[in-house]
PDB file of N, CA and C in Angstrom:
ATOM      1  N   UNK A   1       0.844  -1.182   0.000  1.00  0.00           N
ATOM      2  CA  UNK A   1       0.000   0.000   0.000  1.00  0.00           C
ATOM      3  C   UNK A   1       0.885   1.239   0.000  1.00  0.00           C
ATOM      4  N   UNK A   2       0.924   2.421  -0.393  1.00  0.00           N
ATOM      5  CA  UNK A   2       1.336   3.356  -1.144  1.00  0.00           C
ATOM      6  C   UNK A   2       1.132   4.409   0.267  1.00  0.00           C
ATOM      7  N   UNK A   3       1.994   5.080   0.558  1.00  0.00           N
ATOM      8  CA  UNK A   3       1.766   5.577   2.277  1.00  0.00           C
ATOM      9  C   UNK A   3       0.452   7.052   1.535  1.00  0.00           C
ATOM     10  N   UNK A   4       0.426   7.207   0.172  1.00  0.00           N
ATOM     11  CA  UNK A   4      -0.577   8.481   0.494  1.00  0.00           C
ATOM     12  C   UNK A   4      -2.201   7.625   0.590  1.00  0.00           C
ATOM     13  N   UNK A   5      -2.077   6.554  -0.136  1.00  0.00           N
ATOM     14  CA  UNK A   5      -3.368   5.546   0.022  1.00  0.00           C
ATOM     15  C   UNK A   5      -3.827   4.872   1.499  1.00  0.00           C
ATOM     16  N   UNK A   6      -2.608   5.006   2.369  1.00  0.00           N
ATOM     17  CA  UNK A   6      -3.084   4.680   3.949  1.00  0.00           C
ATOM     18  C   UNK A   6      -3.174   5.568   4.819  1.00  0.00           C
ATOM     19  N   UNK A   7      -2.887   7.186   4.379  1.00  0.00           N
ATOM     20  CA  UNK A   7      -3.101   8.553   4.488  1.00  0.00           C
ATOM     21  C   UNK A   7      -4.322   8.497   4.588  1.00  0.00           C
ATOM     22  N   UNK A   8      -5.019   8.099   3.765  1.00  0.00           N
ATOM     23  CA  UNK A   8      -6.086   8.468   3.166  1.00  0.00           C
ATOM     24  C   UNK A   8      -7.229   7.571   3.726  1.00  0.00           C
ATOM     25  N   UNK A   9      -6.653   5.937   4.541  1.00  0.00           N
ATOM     26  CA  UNK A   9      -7.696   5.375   4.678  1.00  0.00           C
ATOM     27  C   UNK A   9      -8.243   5.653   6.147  1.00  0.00           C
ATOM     28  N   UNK A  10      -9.265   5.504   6.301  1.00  0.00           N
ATOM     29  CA  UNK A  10      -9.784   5.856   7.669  1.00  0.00           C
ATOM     30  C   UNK A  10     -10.319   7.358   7.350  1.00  0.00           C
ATOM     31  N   UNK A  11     -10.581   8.281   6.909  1.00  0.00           N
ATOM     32  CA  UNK A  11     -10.531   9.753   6.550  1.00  0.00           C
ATOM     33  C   UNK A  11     -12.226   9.529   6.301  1.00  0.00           C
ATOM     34  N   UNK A  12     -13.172  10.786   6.637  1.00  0.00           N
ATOM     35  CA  UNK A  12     -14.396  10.331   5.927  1.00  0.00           C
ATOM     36  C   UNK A  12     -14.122  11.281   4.767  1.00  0.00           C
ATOM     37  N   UNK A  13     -14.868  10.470   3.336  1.00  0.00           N
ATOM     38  CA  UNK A  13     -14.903  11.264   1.864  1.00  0.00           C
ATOM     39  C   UNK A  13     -15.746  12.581   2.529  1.00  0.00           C
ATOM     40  N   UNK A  14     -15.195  13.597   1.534  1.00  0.00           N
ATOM     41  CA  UNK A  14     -15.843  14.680   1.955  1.00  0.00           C
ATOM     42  C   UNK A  14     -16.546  15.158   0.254  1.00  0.00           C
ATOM     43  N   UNK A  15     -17.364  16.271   0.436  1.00  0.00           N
ATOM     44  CA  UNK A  15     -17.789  16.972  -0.910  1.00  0.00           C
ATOM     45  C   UNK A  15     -18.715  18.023  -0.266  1.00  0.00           C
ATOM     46  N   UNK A  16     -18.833  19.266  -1.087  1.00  0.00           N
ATOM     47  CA  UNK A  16     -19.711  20.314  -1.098  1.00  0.00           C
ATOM     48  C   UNK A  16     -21.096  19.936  -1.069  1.00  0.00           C
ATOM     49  N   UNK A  17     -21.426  20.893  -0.616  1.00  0.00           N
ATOM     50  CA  UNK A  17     -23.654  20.428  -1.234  1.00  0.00           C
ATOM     51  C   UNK A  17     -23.503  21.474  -2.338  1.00  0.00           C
ATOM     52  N   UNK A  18     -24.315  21.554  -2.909  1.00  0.00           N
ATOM     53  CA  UNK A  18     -25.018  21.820  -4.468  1.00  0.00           C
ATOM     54  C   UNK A  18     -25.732  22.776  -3.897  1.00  0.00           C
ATOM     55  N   UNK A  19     -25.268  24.261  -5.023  1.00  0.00           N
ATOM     56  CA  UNK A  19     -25.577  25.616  -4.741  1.00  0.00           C
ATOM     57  C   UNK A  19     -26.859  26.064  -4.863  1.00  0.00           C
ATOM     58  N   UNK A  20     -27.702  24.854  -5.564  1.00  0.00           N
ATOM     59  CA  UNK A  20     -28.997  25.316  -5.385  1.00  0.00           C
ATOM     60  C   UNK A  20     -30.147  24.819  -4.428  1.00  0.00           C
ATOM     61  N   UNK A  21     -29.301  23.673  -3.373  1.00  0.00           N
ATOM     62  CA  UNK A  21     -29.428  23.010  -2.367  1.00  0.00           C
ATOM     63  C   UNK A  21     -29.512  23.904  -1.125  1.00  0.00           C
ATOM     64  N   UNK A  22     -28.872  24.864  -1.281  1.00  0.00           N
ATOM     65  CA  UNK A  22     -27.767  25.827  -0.533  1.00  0.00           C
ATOM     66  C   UNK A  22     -29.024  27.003  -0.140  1.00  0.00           C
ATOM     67  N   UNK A  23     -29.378  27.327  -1.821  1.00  0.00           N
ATOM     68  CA  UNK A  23     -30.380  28.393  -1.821  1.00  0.00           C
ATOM     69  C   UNK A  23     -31.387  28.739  -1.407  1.00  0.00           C
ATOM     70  N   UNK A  24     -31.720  27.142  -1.696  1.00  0.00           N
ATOM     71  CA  UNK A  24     -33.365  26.453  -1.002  1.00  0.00           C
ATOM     72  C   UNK A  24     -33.630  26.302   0.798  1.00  0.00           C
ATOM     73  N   UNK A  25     -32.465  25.766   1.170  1.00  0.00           N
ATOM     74  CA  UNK A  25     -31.877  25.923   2.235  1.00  0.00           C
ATOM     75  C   UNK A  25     -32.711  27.310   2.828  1.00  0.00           C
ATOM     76  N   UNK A  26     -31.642  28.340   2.324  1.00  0.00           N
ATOM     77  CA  UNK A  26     -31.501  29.698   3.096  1.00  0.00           C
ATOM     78  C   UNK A  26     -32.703  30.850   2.889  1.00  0.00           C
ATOM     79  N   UNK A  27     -33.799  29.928   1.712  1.00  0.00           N
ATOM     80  CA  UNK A  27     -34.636  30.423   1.156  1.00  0.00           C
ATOM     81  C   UNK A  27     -35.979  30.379   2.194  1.00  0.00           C
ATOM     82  N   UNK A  28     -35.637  28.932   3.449  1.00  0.00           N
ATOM     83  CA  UNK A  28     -36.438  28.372   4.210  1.00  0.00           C
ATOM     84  C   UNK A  28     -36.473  28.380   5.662  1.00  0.00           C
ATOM     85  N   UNK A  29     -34.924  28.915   5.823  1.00  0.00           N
ATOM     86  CA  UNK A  29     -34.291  28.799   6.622  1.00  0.00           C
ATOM     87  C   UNK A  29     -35.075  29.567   8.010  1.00  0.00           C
ATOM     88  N   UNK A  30     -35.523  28.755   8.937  1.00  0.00           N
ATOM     89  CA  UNK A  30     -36.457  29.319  10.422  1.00  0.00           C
ATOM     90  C   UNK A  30     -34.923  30.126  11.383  1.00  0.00           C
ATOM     91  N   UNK A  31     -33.834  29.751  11.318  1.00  0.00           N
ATOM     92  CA  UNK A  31     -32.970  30.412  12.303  1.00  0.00           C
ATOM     93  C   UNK A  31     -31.342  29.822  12.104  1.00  0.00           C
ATOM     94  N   UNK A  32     -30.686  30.498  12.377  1.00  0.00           N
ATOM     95  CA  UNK A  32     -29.226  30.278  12.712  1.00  0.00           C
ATOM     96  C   UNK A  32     -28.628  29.923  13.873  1.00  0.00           C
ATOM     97  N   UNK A  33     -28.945  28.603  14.645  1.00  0.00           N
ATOM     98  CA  UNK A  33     -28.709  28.697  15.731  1.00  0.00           C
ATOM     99  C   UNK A  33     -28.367  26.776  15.744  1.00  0.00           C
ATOM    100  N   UNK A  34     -28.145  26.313  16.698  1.00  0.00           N
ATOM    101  CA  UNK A  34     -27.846  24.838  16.614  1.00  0.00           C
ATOM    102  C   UNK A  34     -29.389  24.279  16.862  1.00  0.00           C
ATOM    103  N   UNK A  35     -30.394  25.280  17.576  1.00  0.00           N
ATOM    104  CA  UNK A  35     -31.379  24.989  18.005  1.00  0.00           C
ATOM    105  C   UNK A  35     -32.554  24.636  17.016  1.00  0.00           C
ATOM    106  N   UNK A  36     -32.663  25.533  15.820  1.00  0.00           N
ATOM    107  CA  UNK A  36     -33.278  25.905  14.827  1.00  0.00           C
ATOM    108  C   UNK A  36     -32.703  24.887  13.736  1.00  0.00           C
ATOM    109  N   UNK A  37     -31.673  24.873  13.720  1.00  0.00           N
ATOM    110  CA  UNK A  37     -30.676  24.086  12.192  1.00  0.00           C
ATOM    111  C   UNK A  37     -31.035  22.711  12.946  1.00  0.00           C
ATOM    112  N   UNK A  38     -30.797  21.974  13.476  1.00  0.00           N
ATOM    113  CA  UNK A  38     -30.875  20.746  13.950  1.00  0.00           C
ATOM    114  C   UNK A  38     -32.338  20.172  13.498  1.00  0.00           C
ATOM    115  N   UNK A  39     -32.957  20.583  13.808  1.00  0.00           N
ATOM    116  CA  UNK A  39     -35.039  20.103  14.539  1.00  0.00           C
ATOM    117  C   UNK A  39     -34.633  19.878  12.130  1.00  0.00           C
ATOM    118  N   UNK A  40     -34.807  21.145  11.726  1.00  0.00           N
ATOM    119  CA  UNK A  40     -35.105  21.268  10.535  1.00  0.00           C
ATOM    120  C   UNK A  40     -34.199  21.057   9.422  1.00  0.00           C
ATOM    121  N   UNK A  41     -33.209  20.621   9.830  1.00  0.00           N
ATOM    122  CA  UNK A  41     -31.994  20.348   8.731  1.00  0.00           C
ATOM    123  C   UNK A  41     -31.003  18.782   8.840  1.00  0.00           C
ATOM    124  N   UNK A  42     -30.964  18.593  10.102  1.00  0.00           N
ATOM    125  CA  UNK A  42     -30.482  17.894  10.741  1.00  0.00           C
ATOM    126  C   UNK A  42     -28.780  18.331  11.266  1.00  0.00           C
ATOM    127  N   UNK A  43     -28.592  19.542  10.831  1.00  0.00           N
ATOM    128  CA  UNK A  43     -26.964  20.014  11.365  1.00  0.00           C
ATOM    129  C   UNK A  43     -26.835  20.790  12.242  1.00  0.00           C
ATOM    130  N   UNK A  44     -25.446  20.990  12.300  1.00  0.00           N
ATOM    131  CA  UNK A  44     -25.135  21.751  13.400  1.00  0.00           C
ATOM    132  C   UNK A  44     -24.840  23.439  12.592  1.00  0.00           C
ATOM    133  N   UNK A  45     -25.033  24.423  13.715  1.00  0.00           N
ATOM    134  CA  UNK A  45     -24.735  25.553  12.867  1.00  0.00           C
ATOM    135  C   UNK A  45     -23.112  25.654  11.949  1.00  0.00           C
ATOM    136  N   UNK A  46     -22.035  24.606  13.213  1.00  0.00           N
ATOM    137  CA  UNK A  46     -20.780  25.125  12.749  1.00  0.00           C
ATOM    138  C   UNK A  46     -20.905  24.187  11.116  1.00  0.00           C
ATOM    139  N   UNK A  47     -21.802  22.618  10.575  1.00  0.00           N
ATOM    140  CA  UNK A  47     -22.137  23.182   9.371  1.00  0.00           C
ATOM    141  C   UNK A  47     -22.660  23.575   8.595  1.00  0.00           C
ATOM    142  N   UNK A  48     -23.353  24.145   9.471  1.00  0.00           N
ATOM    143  CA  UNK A  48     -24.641  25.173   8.223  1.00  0.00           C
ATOM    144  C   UNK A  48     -23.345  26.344   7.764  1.00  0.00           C
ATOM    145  N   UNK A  49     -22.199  26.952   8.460  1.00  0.00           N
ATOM    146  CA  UNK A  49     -21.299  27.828   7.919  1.00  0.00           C
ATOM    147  C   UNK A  49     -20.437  27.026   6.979  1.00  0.00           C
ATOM    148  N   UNK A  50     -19.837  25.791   7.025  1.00  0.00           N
ATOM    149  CA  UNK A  50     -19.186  25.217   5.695  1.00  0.00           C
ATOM    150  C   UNK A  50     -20.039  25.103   5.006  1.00  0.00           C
ATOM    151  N   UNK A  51     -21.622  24.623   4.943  1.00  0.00           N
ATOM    152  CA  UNK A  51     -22.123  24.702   3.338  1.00  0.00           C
ATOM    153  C   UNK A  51     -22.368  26.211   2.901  1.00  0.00           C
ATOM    154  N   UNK A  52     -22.700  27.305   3.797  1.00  0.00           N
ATOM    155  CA  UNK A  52     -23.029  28.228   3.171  1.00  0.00           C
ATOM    156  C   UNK A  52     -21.949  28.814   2.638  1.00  0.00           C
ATOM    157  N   UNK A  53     -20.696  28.426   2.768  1.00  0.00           N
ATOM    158  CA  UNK A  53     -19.645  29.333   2.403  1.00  0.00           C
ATOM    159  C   UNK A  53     -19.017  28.034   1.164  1.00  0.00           C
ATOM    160  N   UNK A  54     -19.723  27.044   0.950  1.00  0.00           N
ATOM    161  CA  UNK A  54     -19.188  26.488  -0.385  1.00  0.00           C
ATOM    162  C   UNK A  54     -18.073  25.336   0.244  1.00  0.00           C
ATOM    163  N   UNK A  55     -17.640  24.835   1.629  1.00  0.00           N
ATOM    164  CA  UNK A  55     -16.876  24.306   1.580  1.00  0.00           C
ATOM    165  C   UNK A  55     -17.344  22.636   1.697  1.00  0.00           C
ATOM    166  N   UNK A  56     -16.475  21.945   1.742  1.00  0.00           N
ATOM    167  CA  UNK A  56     -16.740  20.439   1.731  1.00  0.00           C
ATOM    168  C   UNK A  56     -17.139  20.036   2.986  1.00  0.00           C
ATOM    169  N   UNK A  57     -18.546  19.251   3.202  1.00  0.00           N
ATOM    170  CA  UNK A  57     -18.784  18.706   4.864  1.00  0.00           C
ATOM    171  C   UNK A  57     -18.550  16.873   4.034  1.00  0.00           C
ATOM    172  N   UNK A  58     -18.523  16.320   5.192  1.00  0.00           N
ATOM    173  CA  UNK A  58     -18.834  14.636   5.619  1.00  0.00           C
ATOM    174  C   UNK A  58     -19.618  14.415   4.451  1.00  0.00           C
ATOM    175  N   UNK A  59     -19.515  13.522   3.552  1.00  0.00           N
ATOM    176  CA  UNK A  59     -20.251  13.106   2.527  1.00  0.00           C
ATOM    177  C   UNK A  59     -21.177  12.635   2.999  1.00  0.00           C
ATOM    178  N   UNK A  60     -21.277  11.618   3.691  1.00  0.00           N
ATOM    179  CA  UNK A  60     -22.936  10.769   4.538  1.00  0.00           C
ATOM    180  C   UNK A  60     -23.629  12.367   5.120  1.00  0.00           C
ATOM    181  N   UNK A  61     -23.284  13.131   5.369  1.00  0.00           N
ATOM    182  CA  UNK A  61     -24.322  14.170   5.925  1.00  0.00           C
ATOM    183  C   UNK A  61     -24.359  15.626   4.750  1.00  0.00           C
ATOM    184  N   UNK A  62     -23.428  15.871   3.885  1.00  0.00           N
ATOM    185  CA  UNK A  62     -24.289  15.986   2.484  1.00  0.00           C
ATOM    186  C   UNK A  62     -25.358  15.174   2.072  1.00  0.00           C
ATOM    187  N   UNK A  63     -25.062  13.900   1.643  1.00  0.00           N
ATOM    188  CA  UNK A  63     -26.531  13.353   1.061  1.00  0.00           C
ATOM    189  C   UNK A  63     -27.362  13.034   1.780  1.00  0.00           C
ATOM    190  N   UNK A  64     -27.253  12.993   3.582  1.00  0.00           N
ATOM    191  CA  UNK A  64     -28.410  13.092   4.831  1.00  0.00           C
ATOM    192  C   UNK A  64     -29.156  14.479   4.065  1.00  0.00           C
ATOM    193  N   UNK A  65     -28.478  15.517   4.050  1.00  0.00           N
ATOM    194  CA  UNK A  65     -28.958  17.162   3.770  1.00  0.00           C
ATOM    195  C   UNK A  65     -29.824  17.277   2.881  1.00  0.00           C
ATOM    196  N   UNK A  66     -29.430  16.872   1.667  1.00  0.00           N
ATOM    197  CA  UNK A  66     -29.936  16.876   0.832  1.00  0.00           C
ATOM    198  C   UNK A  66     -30.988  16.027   0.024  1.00  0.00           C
ATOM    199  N   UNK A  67     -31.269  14.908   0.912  1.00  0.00           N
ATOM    200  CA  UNK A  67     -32.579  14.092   0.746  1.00  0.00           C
ATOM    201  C   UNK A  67     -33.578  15.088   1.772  1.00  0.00           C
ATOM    202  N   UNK A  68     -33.001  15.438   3.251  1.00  0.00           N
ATOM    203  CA  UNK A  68     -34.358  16.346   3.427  1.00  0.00           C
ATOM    204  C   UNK A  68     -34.829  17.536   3.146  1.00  0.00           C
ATOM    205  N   UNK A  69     -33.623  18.103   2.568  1.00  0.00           N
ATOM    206  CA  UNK A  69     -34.267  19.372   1.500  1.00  0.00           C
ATOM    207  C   UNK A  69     -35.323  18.757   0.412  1.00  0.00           C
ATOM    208  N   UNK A  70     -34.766  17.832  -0.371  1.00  0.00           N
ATOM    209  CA  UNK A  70     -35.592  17.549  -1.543  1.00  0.00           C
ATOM    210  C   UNK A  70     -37.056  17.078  -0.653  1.00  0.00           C
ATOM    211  N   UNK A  71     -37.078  16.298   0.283  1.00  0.00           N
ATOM    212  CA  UNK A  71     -38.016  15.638   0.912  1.00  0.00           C
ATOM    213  C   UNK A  71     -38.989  16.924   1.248  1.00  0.00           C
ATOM    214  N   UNK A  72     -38.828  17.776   2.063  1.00  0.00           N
ATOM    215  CA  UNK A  72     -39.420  18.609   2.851  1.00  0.00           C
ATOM    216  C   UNK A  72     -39.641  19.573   1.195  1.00  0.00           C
ATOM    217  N   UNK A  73     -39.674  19.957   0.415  1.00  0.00           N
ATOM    218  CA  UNK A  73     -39.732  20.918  -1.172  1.00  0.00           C
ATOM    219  C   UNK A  73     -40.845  19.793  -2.042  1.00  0.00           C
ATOM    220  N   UNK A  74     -41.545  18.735  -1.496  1.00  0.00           N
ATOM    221  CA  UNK A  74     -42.309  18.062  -1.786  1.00  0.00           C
ATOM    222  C   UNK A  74     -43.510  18.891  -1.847  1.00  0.00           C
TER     223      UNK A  74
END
């Protein structure tokens, strides 16, 4: 094994959410608080600030995010 490939294992994949994910989001958005983001998003505020600013969260809680956006836009 290749030391940047065992770097790498154990790490969770990461990726952005989708800017129009983002929009819908902030379009709906009841509050900025851990109190408010949690009940209705399922996150925490510190990442409601990496998606709103475009950066990469936990891949399993991107596509958590973004099934209940699409879910709840039903």
């Amino acid at each position: 094994m290749k030391s940047n490939e065992s770097s790498q294992q154990g790490r969770a994949a990461l990726r952005a959410v989708d800017a129009g994910i983002v929009a819908r989001m902030s379009a709906t958005l009841e509050g900025q608080t851990d109190e408010t983001l949690m009940p209705q998003f399922g996150i925490s505020y510190n990442t409601w600030r990496k998606v709103r600013a475009g950066q990469p969260i936990r891949r399993s809680v991107a596509d958590r995010l973004e099934q209940r956006v699409h879910q709840a836009s039903r």
